[in-house]
Protein backbone atom coordinates (compact mmCIF):
# COMPACT_ATOMS: atom_id res chain seq x y z
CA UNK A 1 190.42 263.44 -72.32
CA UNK A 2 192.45 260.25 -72.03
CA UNK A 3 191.96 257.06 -73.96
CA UNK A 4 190.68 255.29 -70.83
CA UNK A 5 187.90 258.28 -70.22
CA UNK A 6 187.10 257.78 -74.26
CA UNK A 7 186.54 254.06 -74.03
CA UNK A 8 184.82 255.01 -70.31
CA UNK A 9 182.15 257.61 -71.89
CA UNK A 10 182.08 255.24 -75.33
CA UNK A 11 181.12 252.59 -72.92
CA UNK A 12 178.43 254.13 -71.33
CA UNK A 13 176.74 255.90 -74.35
CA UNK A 14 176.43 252.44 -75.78
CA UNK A 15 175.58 250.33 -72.96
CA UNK A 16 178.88 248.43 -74.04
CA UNK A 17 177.74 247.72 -77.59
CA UNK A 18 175.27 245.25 -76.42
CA UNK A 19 171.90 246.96 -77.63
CA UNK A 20 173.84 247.52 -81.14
CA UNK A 21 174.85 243.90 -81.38
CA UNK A 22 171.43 242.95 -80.89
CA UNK A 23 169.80 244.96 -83.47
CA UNK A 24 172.55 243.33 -85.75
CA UNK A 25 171.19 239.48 -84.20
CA UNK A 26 167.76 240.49 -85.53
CA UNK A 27 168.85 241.84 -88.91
CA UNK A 28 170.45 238.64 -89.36
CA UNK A 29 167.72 236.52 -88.05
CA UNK A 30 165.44 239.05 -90.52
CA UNK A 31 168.13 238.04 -93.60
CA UNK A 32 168.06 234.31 -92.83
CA UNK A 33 164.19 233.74 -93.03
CA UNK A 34 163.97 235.94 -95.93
CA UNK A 35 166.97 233.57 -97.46
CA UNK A 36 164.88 230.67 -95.97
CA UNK A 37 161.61 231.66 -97.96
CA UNK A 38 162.89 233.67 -101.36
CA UNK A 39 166.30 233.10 -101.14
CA UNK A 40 170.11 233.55 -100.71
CA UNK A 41 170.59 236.84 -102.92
CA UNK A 42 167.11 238.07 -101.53
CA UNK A 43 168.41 237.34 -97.90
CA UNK A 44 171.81 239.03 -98.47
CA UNK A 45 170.12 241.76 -99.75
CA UNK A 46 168.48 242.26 -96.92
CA UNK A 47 171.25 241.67 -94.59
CA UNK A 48 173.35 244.24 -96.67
CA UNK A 49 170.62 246.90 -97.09
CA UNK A 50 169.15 246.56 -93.51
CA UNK A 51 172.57 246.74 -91.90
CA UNK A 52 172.66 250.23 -93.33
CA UNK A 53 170.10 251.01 -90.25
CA UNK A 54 171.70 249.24 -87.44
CA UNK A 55 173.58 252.29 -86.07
CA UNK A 56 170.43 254.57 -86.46
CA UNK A 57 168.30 252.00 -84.93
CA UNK A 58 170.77 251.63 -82.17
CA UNK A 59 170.81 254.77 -81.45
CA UNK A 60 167.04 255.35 -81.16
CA UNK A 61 167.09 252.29 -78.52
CA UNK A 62 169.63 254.31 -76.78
CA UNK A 63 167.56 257.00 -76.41
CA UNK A 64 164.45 255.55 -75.69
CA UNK A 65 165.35 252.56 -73.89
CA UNK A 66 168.16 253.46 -72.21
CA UNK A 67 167.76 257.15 -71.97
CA UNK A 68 171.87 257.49 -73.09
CA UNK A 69 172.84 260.38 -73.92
CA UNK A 70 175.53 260.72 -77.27
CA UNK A 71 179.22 260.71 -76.86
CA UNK A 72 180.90 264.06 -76.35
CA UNK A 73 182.47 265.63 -80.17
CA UNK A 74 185.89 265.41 -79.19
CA UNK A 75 185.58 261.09 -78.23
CA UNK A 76 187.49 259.48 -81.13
CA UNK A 77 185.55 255.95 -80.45
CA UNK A 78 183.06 256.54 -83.35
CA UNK A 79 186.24 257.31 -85.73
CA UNK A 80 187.35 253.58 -84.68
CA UNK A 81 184.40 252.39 -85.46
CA UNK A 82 183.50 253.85 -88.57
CA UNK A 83 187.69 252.71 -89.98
CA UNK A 84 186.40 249.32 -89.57
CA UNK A 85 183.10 249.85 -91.76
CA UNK A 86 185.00 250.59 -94.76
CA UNK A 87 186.64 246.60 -95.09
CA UNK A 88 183.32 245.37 -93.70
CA UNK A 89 182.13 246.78 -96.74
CA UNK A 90 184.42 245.51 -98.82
CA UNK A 91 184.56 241.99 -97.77
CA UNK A 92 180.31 242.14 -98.29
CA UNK A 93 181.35 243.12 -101.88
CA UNK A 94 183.20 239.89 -102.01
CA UNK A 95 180.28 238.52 -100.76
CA UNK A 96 178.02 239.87 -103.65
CA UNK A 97 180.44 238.96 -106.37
CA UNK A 98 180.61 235.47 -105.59
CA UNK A 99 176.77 235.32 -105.07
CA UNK A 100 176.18 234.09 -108.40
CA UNK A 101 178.61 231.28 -108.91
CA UNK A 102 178.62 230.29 -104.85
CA UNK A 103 175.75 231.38 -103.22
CA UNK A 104 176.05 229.10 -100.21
CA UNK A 105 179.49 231.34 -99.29
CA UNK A 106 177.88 234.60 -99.05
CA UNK A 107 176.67 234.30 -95.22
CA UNK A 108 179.89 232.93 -94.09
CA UNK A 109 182.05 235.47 -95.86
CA UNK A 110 178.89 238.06 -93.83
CA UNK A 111 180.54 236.32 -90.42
CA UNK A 112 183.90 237.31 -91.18
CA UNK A 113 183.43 240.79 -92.73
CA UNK A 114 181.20 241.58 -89.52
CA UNK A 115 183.50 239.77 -87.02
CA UNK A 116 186.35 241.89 -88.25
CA UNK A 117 184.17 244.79 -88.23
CA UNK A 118 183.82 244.07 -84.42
CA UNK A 119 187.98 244.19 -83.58
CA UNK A 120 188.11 247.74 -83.71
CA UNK A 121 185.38 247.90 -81.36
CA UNK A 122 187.78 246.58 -78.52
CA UNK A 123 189.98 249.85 -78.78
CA UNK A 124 186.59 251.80 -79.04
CA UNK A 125 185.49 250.48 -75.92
CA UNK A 126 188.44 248.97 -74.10
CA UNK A 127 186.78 245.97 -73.89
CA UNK A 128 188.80 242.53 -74.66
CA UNK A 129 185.49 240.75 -75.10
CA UNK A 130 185.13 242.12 -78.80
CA UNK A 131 188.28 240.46 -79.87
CA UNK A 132 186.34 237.10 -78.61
CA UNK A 133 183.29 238.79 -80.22
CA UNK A 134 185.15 238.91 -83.51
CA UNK A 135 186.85 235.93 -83.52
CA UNK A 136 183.87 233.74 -82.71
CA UNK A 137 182.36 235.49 -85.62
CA UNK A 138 185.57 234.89 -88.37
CA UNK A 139 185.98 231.24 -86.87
CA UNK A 140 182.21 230.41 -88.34
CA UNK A 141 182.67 231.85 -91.19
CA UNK A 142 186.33 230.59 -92.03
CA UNK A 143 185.21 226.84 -90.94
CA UNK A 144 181.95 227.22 -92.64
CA UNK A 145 183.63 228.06 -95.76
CA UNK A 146 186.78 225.27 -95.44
CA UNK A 147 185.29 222.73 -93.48
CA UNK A 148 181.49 223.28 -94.04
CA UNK A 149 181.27 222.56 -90.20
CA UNK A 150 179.35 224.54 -89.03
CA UNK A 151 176.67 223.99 -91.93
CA UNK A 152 176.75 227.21 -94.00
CA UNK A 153 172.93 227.51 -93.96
CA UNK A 154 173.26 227.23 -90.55
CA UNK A 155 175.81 229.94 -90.27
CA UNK A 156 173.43 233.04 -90.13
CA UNK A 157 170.98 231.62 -87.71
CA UNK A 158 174.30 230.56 -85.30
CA UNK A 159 175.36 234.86 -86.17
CA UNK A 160 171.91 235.70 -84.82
CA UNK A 161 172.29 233.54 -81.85
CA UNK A 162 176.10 234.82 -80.96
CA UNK A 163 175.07 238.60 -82.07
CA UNK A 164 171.71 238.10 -79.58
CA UNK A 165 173.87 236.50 -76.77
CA UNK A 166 176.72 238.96 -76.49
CA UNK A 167 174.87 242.09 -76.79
CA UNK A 168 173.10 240.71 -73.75
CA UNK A 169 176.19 239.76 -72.23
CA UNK A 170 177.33 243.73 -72.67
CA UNK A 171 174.06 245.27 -71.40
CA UNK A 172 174.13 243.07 -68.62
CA UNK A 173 177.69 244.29 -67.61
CA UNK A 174 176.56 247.56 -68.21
CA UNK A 175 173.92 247.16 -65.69
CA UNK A 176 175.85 245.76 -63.10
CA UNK A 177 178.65 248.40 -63.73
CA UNK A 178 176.36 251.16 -62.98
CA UNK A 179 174.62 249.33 -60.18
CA UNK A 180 177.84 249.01 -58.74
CA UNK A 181 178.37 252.66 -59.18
CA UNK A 182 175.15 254.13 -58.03
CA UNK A 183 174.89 251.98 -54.56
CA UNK A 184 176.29 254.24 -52.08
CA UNK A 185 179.67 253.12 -49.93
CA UNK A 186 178.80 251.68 -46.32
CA UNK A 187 180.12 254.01 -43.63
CA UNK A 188 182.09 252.47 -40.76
């Protein structure tokens, strides 16, 4: 297989990443109210520990909602994506050592770890839009944490909404990529 047929098949596994970037919208949205009503280390925790389940989630959406089938063994997209967990990771462990002397820095230092986490996603997929997707994610969490703008207890619920709106963005190409590929060619 060549890199484009990877990135092809990775695409359509995944539905483009969309219903995966979702489930990560409502695990934020799930870490912000819990923040809201108990608290920021309570709401990290569950941003940290629920995040744990947003690939097997996924892929149980996949299945059932989308009736994908996985990847073949030898696609190297999942390889990408998994090299990127690793400073995710790391960066949340930032996140958790800071918690008790500057708790109101732990959900923008979430943005950035998770909008790096999504650049490796653009050679996974071929898709440019994850570079956006990233960006978009480190820009509210770097401004957040120099500039306070946007608010950084507004930061997770503005995650939730960019997480929610781009994973619809990618099913929605998804669907009009195989629309456009299952409508048969008018004869002349």
């Amino acid at each position: 297989m060549e890199l484009i047929e990877h990135q092809n098949e990775f695409r359509q596994t995944y539905v483009g990443g969309g219903p995966g970037a979702i489930v990560s919208g409502i695990i934020w949205l799930a870490a912000v109210v819990t923040a809201q009503y108990s608290g920021i280390a309570n709401g990290f925790g569950v941003l940290f520990f629920a995040g744990m389940f947003i690939f097997p989630i996924s892929k149980v959406v996949l299945k059932f909602f989308f009736a994908r089938s996985p990847e073949s063994k030898i696609n190297p997209g999942g390889l990408i994506v998994i090299e990127t967990v690793f400073p995710m990771i790391g960066c949340l462990f930032v996140a958790w050592l800071i918690l008790p002397h500057r708790p109101e820095l732990v959900f923008p230092i979430a943005s950035i770890a998770v909008g790096a986490h999504y650049f490796g996603f653009r050679t996974a997929y071929g898709d440019w839009t994850y570079w956006i997707f990233g960006s978009l994610l480190c820009l509210i969490g770097t401004f957040s944490i120099v500039f306070d703008i946007p608010p950084r207890d507004l930061v997770p619920f503005i995650v939730t909404s960019v997480e929610i709106i781009f994973g619809i963005w990618f099913i929605l190409i998804d669907r009009k990529t195989h629309s456009d590929t299952s409508e048969p060619k008018a004869q002349n």
